[in-house]
Protein backbone atom coordinates (compact mmCIF):
# COMPACT_ATOMS: atom_id res chain seq x y z
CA UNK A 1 0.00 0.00 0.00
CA UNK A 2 2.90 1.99 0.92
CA UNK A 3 5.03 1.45 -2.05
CA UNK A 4 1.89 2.18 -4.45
CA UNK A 5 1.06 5.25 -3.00
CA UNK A 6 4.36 6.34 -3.37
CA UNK A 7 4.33 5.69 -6.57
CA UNK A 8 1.06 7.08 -7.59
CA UNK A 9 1.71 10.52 -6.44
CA UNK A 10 5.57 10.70 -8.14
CA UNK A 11 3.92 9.63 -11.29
CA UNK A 12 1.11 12.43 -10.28
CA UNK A 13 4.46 14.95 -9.93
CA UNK A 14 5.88 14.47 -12.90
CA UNK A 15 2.75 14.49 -14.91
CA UNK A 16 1.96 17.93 -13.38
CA UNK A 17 5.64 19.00 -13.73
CA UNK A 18 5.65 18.00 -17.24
CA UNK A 19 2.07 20.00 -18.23
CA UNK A 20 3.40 23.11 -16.26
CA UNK A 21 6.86 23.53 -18.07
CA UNK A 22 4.48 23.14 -21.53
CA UNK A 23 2.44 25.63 -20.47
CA UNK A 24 5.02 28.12 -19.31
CA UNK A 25 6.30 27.56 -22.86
CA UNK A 26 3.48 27.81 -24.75
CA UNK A 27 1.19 30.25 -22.95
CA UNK A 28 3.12 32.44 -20.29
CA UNK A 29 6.44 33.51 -22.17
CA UNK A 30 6.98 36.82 -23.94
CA UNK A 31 6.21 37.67 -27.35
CA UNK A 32 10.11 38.86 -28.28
CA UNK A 33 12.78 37.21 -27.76
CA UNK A 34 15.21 37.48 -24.79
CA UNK A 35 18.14 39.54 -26.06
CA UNK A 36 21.49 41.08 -24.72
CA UNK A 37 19.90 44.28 -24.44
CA UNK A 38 16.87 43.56 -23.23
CA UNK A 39 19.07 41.38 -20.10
CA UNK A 40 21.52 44.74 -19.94
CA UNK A 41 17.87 47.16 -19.58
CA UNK A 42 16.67 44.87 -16.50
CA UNK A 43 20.25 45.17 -14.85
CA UNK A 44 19.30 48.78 -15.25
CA UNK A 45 15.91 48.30 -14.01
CA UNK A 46 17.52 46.71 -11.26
CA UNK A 47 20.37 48.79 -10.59
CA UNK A 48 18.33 51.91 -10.18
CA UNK A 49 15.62 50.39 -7.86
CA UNK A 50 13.02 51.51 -10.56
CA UNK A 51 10.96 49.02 -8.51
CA UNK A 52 10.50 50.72 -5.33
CA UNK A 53 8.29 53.23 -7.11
CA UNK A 54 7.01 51.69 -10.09
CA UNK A 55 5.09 48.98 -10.47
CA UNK A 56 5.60 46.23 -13.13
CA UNK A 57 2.96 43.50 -13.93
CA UNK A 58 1.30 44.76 -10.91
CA UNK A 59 4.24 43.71 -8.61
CA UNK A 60 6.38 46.66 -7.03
CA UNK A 61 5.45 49.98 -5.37
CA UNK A 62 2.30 51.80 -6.45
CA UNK A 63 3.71 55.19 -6.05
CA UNK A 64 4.79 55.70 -9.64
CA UNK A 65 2.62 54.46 -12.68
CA UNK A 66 2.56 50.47 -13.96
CA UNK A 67 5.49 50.31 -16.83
CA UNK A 68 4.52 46.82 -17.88
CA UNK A 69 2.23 48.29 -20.70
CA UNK A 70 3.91 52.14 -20.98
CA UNK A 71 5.42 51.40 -24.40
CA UNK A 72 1.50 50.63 -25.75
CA UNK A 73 0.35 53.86 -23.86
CA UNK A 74 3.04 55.62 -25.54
CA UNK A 75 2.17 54.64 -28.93
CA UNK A 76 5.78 53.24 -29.33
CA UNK A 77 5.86 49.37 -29.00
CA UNK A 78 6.81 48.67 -32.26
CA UNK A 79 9.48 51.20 -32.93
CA UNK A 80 12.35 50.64 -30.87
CA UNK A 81 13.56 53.80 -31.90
CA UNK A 82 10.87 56.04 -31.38
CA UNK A 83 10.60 53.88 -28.01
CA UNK A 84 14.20 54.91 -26.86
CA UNK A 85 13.53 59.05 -27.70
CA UNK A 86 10.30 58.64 -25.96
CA UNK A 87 11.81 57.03 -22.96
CA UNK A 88 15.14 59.41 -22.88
CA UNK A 89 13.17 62.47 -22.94
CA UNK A 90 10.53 61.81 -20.31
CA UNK A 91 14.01 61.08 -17.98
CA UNK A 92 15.62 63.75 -19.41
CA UNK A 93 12.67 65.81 -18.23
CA UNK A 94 12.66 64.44 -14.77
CA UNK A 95 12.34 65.68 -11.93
CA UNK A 96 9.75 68.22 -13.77
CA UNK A 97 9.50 70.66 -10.49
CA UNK A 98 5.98 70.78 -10.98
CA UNK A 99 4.62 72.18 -7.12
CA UNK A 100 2.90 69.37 -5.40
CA UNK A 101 3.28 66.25 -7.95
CA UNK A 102 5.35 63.45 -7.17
CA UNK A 103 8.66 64.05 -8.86
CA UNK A 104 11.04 61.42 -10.40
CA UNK A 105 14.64 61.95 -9.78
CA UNK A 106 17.00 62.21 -12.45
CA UNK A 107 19.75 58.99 -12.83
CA UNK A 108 22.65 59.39 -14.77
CA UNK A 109 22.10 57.06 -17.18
CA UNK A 110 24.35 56.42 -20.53
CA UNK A 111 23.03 56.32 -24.34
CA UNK A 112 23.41 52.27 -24.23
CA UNK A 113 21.66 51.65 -21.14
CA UNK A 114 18.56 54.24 -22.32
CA UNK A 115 18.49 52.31 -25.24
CA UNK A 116 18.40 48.98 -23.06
CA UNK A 117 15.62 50.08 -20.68
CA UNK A 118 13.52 51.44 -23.56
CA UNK A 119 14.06 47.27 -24.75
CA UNK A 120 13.37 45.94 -21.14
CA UNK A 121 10.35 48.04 -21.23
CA UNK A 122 9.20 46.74 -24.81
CA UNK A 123 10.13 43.01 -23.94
CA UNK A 124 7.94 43.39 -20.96
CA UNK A 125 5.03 45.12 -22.87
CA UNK A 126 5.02 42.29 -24.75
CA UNK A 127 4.85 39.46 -22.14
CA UNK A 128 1.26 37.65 -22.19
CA UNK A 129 -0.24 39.15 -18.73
CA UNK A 130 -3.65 37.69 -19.00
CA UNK A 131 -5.22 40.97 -19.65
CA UNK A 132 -3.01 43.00 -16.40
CA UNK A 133 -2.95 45.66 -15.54
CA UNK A 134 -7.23 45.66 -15.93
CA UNK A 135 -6.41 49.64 -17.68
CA UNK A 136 -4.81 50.98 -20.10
CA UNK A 137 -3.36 53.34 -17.47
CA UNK A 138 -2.19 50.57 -15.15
């Protein structure tokens, strides 16, 4: 009894292993590939603690807007171009020293790593969320 048991539930494992590594493949990966850049923009992402105000995919802090879906609010997604000039000039903007809005600071950031940040960004935009953030404003 023991021995079966056993056995049903590894066999029950690896079944359910097996279905969830096919459906992070199929169903839950993003729609451009993983590239260079795109790795170099999250170390960026990362390096600047972009997290601890923003929010992406609805996981981070909620005091700066959702950037999972900015490059579709911006009109840019498909231009990685037009992405990176969008992106570089709202942080070239920053902090805007409007009275009584929450201001961004400014990071000294280099042409390379804009351009890799505006890819992070696009990569992300692009990742199958199952319909999240439930607006287009995050």
């Amino acid at each position: 009894m023991f021995y079966g048991g056993s056995i049903f539930f590894v066999v029950v494992f690896v079944a359910l292993t097996a279905q969830s590594h096919r459906h992070i493949v199929d169903k839950a990966t993003a729609g451009m590939p993983l590239t260079e850049e795109v790795r170099l923009g999250k170390h960026v992402w990362e390096r600047n603690s972009c997290i601890n105000c923003h929010t992406l995919h609805g996981e981070g802090a909620y005091f700066a807007p959702e950037v999972g879906n900015v490059m579709t609010r911006w009109g840019v997604l498909d231009d990685p171009e037009l992405a990176y000039e969008m992106l570089d000039g709202w942080m070239q903007a920053q902090p805007s020293g409007i009275e009584g809005r929450r201001q961004m600071p400014h990071f000294e950031i280099t042409e390379e790593e804009m351009r890799a940040l505006a890819e992070f960004l696009r990569w992300a935009d692009q990742t199958d969320t199952q319909n999240w953030p439930p607006n287009d404003a995050g």
